[in-house]
PDB file of N, CA and C in Angstrom:
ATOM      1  N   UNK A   1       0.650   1.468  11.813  1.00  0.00           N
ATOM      2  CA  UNK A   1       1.051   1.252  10.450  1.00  0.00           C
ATOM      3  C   UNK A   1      -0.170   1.198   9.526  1.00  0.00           C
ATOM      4  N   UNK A   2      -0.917   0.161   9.839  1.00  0.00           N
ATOM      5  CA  UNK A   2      -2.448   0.531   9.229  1.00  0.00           C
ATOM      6  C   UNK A   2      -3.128   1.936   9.105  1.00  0.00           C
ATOM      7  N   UNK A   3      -3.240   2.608   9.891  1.00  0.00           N
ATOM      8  CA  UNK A   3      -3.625   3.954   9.865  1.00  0.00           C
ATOM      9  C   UNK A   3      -3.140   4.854   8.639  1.00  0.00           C
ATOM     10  N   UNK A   4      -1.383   4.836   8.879  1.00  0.00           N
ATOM     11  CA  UNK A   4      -0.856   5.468   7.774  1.00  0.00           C
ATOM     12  C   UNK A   4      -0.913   5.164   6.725  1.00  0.00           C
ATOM     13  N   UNK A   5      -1.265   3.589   6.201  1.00  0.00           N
ATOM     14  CA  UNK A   5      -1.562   3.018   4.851  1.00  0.00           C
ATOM     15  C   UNK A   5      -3.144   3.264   4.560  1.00  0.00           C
ATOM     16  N   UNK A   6      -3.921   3.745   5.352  1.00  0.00           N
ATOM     17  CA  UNK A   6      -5.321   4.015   5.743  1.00  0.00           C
ATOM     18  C   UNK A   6      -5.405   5.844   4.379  1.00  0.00           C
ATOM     19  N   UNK A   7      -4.699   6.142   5.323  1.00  0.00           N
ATOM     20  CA  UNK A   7      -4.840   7.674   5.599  1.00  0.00           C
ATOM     21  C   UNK A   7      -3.954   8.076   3.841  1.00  0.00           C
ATOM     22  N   UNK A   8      -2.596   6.752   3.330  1.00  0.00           N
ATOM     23  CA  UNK A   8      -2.440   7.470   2.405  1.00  0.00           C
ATOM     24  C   UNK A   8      -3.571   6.892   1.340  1.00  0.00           C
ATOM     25  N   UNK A   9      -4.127   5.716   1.544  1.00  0.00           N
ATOM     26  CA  UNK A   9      -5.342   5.317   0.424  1.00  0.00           C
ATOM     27  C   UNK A   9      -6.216   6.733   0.669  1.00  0.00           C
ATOM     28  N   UNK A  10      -6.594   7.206   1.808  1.00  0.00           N
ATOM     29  CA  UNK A  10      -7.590   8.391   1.704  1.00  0.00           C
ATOM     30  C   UNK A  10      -7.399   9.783   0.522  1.00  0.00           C
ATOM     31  N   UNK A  11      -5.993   9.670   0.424  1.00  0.00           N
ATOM     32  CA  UNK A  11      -5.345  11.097  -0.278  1.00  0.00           C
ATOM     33  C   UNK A  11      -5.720  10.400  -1.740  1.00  0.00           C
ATOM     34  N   UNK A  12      -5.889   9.146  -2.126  1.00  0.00           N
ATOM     35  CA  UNK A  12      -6.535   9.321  -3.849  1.00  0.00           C
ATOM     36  C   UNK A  12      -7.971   9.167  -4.192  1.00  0.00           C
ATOM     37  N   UNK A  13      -8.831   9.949  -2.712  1.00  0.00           N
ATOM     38  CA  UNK A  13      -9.703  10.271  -2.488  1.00  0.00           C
ATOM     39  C   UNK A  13     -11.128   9.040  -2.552  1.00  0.00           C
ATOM     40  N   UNK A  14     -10.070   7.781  -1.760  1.00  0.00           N
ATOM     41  CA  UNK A  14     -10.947   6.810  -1.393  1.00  0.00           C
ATOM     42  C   UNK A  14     -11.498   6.771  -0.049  1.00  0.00           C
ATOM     43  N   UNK A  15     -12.736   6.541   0.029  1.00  0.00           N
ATOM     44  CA  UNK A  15     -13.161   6.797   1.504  1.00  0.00           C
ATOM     45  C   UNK A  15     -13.060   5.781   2.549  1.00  0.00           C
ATOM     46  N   UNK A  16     -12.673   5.815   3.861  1.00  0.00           N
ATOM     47  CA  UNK A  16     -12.647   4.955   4.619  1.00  0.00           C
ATOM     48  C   UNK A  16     -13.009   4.212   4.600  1.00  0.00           C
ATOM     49  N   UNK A  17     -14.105   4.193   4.523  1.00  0.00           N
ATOM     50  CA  UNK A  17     -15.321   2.677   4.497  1.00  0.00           C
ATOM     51  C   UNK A  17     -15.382   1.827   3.784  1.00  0.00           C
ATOM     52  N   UNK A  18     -14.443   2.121   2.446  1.00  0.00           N
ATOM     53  CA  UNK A  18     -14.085   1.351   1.744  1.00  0.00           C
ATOM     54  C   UNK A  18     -12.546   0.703   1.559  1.00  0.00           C
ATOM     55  N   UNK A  19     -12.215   1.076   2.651  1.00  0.00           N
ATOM     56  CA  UNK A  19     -10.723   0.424   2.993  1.00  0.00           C
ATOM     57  C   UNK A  19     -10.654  -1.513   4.090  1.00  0.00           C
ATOM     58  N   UNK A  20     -10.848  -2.237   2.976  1.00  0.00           N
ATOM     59  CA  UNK A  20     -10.677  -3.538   4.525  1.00  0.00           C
ATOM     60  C   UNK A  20      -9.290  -3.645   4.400  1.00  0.00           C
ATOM     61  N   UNK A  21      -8.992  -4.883   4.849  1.00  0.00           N
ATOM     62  CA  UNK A  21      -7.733  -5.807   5.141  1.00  0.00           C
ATOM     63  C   UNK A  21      -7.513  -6.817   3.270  1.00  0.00           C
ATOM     64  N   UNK A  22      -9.016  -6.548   3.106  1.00  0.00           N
ATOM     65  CA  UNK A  22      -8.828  -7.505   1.948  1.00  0.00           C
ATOM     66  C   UNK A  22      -9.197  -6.625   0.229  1.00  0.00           C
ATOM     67  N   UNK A  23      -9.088  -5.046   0.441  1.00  0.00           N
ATOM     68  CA  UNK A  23      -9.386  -4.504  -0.487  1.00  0.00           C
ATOM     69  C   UNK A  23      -8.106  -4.653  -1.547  1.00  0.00           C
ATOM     70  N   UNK A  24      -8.552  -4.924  -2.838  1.00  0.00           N
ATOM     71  CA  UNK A  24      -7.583  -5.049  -3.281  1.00  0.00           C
ATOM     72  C   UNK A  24      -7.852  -3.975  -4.271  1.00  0.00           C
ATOM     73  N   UNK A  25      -6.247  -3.550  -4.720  1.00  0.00           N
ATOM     74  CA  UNK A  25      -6.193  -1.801  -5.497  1.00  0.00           C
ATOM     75  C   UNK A  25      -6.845  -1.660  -6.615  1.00  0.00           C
ATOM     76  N   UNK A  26      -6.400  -2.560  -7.722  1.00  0.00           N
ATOM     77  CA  UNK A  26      -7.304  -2.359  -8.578  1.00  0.00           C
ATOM     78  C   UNK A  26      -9.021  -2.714  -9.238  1.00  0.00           C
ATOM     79  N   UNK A  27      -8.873  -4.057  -8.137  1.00  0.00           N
ATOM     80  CA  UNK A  27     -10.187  -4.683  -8.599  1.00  0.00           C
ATOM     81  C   UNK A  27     -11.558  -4.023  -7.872  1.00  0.00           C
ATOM     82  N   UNK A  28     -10.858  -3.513  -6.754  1.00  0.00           N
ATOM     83  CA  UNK A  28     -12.169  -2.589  -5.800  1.00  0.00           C
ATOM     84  C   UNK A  28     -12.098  -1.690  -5.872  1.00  0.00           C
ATOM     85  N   UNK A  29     -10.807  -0.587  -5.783  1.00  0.00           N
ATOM     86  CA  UNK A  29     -10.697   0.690  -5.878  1.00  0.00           C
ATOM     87  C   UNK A  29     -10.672   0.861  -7.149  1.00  0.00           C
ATOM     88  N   UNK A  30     -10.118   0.481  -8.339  1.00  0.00           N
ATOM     89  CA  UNK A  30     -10.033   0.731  -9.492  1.00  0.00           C
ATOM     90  C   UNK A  30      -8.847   1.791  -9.788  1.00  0.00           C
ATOM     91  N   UNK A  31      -8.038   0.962  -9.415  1.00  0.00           N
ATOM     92  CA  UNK A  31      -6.463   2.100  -9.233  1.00  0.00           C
ATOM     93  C   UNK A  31      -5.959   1.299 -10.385  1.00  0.00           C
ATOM     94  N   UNK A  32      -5.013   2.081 -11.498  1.00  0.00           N
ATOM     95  CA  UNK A  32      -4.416   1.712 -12.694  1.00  0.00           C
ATOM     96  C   UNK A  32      -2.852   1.704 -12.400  1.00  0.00           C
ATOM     97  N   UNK A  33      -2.036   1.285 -12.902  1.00  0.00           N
ATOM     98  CA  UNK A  33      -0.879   1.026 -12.859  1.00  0.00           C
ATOM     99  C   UNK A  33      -0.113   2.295 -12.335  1.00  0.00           C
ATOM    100  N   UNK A  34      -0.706   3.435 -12.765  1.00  0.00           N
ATOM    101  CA  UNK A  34      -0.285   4.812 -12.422  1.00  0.00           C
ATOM    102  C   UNK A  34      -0.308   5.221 -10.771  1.00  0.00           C
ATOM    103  N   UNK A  35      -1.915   4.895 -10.682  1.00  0.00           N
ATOM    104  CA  UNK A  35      -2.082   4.796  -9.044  1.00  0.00           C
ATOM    105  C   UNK A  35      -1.367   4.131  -7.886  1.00  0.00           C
ATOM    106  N   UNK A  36      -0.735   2.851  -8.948  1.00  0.00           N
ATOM    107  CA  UNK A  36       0.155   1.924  -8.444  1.00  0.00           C
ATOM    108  C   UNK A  36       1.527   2.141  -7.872  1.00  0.00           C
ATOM    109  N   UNK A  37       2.090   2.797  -8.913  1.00  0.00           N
ATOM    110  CA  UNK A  37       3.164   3.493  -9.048  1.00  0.00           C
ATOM    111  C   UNK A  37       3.132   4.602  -7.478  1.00  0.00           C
ATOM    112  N   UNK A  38       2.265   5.539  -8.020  1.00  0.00           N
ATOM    113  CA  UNK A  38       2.104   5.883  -6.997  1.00  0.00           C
ATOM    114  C   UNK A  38       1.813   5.955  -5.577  1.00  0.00           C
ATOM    115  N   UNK A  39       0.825   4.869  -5.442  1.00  0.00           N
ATOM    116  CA  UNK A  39       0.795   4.173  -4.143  1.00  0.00           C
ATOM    117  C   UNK A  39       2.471   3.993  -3.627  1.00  0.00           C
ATOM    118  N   UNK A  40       3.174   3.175  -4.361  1.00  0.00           N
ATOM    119  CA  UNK A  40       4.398   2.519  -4.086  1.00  0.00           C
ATOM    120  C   UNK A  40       5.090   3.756  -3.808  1.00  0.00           C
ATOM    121  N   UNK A  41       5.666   4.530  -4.513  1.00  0.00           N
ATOM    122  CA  UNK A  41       5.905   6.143  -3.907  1.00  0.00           C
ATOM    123  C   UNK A  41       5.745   6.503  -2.506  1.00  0.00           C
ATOM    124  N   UNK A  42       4.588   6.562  -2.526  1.00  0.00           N
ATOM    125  CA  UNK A  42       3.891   7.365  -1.314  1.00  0.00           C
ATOM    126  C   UNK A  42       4.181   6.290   0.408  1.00  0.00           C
ATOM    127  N   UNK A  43       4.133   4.662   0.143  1.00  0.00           N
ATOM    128  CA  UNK A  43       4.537   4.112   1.287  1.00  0.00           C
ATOM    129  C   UNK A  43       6.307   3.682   1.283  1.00  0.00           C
ATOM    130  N   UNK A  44       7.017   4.234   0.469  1.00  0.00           N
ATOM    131  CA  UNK A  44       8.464   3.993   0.586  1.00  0.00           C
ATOM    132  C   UNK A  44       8.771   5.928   1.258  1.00  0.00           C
ATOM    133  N   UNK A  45       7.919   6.853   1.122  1.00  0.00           N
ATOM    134  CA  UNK A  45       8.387   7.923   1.645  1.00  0.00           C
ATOM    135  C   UNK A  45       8.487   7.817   3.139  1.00  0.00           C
ATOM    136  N   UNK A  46       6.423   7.392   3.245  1.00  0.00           N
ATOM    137  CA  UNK A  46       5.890   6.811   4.518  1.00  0.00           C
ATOM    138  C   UNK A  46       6.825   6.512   5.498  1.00  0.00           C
ATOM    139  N   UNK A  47       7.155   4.838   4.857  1.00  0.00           N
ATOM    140  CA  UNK A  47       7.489   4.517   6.307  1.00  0.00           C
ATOM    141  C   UNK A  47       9.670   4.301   5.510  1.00  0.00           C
ATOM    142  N   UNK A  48       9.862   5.034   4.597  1.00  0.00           N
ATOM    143  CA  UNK A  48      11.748   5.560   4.599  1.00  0.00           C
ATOM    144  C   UNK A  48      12.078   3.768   4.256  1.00  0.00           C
ATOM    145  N   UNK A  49      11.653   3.164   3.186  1.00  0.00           N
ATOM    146  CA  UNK A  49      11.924   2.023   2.830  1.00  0.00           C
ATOM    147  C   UNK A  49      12.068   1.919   1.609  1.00  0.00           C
ATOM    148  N   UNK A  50      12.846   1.258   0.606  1.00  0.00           N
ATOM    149  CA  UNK A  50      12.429   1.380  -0.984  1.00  0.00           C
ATOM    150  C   UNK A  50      12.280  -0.139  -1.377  1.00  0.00           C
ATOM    151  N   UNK A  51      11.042  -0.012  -1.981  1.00  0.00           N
ATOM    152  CA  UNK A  51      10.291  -1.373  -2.218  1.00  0.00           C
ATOM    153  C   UNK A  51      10.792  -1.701  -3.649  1.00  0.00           C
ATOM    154  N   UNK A  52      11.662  -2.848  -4.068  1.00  0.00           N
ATOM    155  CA  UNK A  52      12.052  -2.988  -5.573  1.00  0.00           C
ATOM    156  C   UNK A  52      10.909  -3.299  -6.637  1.00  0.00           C
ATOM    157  N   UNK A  53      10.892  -3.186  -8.066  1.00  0.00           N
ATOM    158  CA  UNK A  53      10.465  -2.999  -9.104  1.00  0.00           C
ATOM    159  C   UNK A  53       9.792  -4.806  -8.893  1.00  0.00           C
ATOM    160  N   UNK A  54      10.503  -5.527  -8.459  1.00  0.00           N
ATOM    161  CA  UNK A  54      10.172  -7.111  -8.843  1.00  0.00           C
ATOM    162  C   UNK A  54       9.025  -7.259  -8.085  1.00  0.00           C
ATOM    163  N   UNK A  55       8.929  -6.482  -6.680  1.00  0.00           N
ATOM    164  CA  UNK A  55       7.748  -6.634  -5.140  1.00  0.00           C
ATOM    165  C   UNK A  55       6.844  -5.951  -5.450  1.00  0.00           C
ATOM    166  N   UNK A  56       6.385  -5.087  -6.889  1.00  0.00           N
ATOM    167  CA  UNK A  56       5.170  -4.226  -6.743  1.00  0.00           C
ATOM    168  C   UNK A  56       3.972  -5.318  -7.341  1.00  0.00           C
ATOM    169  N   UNK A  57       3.862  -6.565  -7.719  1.00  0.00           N
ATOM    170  CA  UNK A  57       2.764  -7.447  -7.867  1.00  0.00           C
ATOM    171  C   UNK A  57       2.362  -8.246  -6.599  1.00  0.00           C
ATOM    172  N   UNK A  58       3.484  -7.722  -5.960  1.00  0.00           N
ATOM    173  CA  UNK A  58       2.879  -8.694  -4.870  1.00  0.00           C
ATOM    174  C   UNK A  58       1.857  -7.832  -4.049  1.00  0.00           C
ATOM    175  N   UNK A  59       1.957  -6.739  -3.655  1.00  0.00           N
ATOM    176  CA  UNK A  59       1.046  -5.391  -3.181  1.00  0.00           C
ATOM    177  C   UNK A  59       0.001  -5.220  -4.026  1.00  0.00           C
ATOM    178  N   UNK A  60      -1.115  -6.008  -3.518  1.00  0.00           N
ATOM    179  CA  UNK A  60      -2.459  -6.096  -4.463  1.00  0.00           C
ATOM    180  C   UNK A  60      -3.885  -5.763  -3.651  1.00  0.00           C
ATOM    181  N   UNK A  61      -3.400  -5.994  -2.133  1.00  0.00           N
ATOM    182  CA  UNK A  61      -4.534  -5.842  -1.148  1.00  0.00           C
ATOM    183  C   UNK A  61      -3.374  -4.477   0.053  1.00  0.00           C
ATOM    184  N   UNK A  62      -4.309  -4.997   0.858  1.00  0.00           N
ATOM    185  CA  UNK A  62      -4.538  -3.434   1.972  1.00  0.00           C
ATOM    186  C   UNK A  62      -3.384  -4.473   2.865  1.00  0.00           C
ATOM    187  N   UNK A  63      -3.709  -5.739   2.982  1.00  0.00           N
ATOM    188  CA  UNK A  63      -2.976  -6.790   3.817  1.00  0.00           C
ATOM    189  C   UNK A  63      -1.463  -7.100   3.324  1.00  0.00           C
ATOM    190  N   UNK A  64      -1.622  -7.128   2.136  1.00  0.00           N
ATOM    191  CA  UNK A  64      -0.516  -7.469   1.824  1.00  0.00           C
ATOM    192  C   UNK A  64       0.781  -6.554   1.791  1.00  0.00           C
ATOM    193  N   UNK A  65       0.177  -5.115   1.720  1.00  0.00           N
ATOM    194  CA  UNK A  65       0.725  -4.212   2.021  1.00  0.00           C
ATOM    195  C   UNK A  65       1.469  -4.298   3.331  1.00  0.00           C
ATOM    196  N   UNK A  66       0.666  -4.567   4.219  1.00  0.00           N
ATOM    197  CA  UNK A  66       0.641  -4.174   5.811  1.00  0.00           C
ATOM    198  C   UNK A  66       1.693  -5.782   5.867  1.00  0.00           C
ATOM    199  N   UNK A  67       1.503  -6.873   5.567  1.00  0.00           N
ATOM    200  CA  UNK A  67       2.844  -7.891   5.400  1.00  0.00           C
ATOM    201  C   UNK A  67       3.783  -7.437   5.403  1.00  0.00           C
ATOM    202  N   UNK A  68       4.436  -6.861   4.040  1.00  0.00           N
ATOM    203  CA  UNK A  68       5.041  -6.380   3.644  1.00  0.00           C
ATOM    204  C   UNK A  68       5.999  -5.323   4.113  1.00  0.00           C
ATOM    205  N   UNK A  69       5.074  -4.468   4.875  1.00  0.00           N
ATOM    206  CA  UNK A  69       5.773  -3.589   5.541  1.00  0.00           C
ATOM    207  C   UNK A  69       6.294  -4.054   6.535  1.00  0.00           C
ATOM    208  N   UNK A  70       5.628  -4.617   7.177  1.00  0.00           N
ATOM    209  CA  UNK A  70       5.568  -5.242   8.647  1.00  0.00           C
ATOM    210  C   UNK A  70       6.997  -6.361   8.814  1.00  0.00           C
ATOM    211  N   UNK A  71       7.379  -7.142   7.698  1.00  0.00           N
ATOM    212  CA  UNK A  71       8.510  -8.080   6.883  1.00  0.00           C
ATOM    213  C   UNK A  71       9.578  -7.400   6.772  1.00  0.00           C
ATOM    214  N   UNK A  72       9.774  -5.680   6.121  1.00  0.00           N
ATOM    215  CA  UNK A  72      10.735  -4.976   6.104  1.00  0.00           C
ATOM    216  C   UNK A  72      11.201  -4.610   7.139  1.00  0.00           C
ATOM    217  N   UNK A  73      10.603  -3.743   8.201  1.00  0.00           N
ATOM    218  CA  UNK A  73      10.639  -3.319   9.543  1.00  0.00           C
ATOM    219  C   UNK A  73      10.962  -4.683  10.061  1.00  0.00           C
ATOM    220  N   UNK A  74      10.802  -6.029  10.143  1.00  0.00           N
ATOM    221  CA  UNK A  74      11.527  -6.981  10.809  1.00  0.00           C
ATOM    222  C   UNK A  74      12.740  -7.190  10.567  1.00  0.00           C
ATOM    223  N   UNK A  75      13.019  -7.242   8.973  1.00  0.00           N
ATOM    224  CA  UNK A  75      14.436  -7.209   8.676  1.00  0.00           C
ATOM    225  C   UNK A  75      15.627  -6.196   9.037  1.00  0.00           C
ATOM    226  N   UNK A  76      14.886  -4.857   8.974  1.00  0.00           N
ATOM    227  CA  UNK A  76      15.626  -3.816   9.203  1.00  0.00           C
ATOM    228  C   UNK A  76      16.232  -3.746  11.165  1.00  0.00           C
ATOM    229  N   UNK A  77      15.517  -4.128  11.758  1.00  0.00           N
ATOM    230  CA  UNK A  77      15.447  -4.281  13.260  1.00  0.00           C
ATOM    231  C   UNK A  77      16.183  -5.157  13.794  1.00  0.00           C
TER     232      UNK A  77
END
């Protein structure tokens, strides 16, 4: 699951090495609400989940993401 949240931060042409557990989108990467948007897009295609409008502040780090997902996939199971 990390990998794929890895690999889609790579596609807005952030480099690995700058991916932790504790990167957070806008304050390190410098991703704008747009990027945001899009991020959110890109991991509801990912992993076939749709994340509501109220849960996109909570997705601020690489971790919280990976919570998050990890929280859905429990519920769904």
């Amino acid at each position: 699951m990390k990998k794929q949240v890895i690999d889609i931060l790579k596609e807005f042409g952030i480099p690995e090495s700058a991916i932790t557990d504790q990167t957070h989108f806008s304050r390190d990467l410098g991703m704008d609400s747009l990027d945001s948007v899009d991020l959110i897009m890109q991991l509801e295609r990912e992993f076939g989940i749709r994340i509501p409008d109220e849960d996109y502040h909570k997705l601020t780090t690489v971790q919280d993401v990976l919570t998050y997902l990890e929280a859905e996939q429990a519920a769904t199971a």
